[in-house]
C-alpha atoms as a PDB file:
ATOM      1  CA  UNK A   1     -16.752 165.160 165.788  1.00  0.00           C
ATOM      2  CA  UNK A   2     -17.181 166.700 162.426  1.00  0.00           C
ATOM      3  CA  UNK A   3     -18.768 164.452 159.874  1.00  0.00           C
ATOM      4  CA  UNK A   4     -16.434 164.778 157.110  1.00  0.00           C
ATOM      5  CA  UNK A   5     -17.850 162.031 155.667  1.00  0.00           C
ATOM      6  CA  UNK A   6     -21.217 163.408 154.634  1.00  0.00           C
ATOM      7  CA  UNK A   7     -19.766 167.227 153.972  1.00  0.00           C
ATOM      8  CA  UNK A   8     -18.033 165.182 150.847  1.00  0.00           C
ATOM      9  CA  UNK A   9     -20.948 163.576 150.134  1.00  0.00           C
ATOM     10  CA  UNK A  10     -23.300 166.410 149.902  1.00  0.00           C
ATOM     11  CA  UNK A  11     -20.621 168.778 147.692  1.00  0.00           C
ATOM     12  CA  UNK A  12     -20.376 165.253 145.844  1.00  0.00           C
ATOM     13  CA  UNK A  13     -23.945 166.246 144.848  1.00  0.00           C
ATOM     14  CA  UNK A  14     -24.338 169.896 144.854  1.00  0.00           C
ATOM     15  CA  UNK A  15     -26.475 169.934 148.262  1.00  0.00           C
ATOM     16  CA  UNK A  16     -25.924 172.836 150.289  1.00  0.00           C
ATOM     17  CA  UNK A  17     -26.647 172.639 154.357  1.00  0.00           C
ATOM     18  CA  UNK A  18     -29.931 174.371 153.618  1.00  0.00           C
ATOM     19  CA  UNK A  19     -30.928 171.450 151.074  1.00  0.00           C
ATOM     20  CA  UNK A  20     -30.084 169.231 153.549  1.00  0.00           C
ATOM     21  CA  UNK A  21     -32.366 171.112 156.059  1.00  0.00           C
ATOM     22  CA  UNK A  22     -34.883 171.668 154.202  1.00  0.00           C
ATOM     23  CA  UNK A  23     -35.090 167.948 153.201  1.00  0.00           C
ATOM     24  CA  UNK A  24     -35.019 167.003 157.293  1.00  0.00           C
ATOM     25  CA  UNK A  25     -37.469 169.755 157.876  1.00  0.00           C
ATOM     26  CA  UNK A  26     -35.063 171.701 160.079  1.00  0.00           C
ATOM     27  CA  UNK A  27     -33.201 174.807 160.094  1.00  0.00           C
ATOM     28  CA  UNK A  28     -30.167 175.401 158.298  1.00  0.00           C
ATOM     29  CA  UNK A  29     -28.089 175.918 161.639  1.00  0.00           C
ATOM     30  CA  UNK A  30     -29.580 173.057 163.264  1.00  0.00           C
ATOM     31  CA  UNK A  31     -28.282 170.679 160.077  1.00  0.00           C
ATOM     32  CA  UNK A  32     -24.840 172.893 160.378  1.00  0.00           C
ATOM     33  CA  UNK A  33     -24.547 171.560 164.057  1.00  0.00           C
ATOM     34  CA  UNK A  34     -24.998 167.986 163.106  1.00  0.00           C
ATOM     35  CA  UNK A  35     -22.400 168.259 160.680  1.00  0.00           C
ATOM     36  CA  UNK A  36     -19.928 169.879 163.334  1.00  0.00           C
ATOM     37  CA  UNK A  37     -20.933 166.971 165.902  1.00  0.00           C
ATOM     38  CA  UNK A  38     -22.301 169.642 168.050  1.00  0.00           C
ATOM     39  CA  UNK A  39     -25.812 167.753 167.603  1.00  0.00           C
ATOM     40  CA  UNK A  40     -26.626 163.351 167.570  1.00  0.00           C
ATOM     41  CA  UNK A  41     -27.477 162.260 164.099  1.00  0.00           C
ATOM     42  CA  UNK A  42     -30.803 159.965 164.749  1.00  0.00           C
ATOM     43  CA  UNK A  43     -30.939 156.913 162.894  1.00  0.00           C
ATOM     44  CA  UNK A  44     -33.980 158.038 160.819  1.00  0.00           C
ATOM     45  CA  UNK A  45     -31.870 160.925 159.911  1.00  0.00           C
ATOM     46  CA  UNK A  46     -28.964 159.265 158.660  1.00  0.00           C
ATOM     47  CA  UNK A  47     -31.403 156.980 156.663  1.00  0.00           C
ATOM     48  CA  UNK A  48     -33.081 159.691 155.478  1.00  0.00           C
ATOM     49  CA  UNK A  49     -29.977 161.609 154.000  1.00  0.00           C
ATOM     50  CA  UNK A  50     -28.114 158.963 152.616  1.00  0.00           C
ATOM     51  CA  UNK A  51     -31.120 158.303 150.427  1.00  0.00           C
ATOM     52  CA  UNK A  52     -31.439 161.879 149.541  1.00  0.00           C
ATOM     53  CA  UNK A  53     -27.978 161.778 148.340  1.00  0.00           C
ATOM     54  CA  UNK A  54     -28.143 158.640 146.868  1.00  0.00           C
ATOM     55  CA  UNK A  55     -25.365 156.701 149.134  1.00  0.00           C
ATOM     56  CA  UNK A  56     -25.355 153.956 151.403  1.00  0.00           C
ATOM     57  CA  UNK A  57     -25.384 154.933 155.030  1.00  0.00           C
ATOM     58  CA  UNK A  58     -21.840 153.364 155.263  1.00  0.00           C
ATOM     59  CA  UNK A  59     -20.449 156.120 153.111  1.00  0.00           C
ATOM     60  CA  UNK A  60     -21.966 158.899 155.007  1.00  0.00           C
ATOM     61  CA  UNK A  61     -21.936 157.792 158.565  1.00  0.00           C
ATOM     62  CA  UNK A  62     -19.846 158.688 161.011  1.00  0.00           C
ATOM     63  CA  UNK A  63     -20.384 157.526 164.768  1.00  0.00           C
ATOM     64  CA  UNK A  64     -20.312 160.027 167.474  1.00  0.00           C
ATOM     65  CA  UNK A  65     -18.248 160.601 170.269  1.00  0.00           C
ATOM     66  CA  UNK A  66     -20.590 160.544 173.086  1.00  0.00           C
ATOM     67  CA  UNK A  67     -19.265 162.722 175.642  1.00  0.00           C
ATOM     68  CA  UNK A  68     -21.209 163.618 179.417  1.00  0.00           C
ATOM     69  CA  UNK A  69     -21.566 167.380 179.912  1.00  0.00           C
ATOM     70  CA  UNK A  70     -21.579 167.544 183.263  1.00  0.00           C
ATOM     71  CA  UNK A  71     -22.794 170.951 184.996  1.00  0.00           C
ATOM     72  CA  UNK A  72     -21.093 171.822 188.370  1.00  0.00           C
ATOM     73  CA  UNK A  73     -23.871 173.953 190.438  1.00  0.00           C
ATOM     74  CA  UNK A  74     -21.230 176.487 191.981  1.00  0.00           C
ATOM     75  CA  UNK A  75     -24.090 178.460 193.849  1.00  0.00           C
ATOM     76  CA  UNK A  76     -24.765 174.639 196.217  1.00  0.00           C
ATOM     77  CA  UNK A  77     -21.527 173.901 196.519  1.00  0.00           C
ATOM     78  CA  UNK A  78     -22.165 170.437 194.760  1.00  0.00           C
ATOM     79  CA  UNK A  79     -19.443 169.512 192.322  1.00  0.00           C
ATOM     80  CA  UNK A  80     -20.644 165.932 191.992  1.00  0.00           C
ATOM     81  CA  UNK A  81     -21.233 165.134 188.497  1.00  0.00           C
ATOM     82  CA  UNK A  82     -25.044 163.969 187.587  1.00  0.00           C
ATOM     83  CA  UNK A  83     -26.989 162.810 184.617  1.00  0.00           C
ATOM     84  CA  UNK A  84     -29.345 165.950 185.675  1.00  0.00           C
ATOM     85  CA  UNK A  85     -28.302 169.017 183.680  1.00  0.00           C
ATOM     86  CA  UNK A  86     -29.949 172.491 185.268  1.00  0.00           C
ATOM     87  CA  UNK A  87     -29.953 175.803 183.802  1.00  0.00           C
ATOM     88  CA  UNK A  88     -29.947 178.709 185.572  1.00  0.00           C
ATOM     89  CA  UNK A  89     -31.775 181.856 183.738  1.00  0.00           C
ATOM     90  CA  UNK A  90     -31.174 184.960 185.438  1.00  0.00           C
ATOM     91  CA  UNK A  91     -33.923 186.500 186.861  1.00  0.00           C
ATOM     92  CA  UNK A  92     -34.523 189.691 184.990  1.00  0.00           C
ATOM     93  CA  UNK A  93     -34.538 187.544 181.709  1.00  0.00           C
ATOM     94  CA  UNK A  94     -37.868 185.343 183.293  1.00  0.00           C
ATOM     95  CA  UNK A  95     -39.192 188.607 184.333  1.00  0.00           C
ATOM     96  CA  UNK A  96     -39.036 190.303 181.268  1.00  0.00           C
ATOM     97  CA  UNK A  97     -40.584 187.017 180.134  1.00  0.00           C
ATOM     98  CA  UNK A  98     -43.430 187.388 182.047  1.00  0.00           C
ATOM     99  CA  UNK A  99     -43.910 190.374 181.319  1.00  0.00           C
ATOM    100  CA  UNK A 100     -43.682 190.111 177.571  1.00  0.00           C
ATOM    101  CA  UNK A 101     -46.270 186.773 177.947  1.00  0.00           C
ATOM    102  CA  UNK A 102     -48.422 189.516 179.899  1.00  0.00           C
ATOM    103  CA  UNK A 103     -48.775 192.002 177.031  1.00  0.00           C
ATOM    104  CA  UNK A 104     -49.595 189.141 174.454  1.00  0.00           C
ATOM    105  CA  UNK A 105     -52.456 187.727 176.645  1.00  0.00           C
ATOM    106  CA  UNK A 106     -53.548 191.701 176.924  1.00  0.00           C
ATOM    107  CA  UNK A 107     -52.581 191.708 173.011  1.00  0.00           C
ATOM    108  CA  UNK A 108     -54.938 188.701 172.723  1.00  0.00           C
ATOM    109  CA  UNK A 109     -57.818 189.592 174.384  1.00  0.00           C
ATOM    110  CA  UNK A 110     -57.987 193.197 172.697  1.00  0.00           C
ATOM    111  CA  UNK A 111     -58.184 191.199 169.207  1.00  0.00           C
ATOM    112  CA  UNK A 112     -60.883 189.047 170.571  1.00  0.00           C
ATOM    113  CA  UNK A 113     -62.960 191.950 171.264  1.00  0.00           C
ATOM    114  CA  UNK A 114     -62.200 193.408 168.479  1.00  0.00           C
ATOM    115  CA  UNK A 115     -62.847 190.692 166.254  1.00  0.00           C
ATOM    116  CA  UNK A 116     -66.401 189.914 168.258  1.00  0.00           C
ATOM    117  CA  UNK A 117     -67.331 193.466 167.530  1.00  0.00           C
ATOM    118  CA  UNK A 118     -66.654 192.779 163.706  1.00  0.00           C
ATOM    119  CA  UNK A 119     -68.581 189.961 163.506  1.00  0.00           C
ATOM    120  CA  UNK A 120     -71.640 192.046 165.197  1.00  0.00           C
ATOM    121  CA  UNK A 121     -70.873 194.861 162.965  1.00  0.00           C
ATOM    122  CA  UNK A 122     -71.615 192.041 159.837  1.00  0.00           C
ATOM    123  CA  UNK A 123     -74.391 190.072 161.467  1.00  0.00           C
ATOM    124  CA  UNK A 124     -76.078 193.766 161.687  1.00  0.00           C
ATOM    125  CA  UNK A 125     -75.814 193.977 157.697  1.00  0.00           C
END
């Protein structure tokens, strides 16, 4: 649900979303999706912003619909809803994962070494 609500309020005083953000200490998309709904306004949160723009929570707040995602694991043949949500990341995306966390550990150690042989190279000054 769309908080239409606080989008007034924060034109109402010349905040942009990345004000906003900033002021939360999150990203700009990740305030835009709690003004579409997409993502729960905490309670700190709506504290926090109405005193940033200087209303009470009242006049900002907007409750949220709560609705279940439910995810249907086609591959089991289990269409029973659950409380458990499970993703599914293909394969070749956690092997290229491993591989990438491979070449930063390699990455890693090479800097070490190099870094141990600077601090020889001073101590011999």
């Amino acid at each position: 649900m769309i908080k239409n609500k606080l989008i007034t309020a924060r034109k109402e005083r010349n905040r942009t979303q990345n004000d906003m953000a900033e002021f939360l200490c999150i990203s700009q998309s990740q305030y835009h999706r709690r003004e579409q709904g997409e993502v729960r306004i905490s309670e700190d949160e709506w504290t926090r912003m109405a005193n940033f723009l200087d209303k009470k929570i009242e006049d900002i707040r907007e409750e949220d619909m709560i609705t279940a995602i439910y995810n249907y694991d086609n591959h089991s043949g289990n269409y029973s809803a659950s409380n458990n949500y499970f993703y599914n990341i293909p394969e070749f995306m956690m092997k290229n994962q491993q591989e990438f966390i491979e070449l930063l550990k390699l990455k890693i150690k090479q800097l070490e070494e190099e870094l141990e042989k600077l601090k020889k190279g001073q101590d011999a000054v």
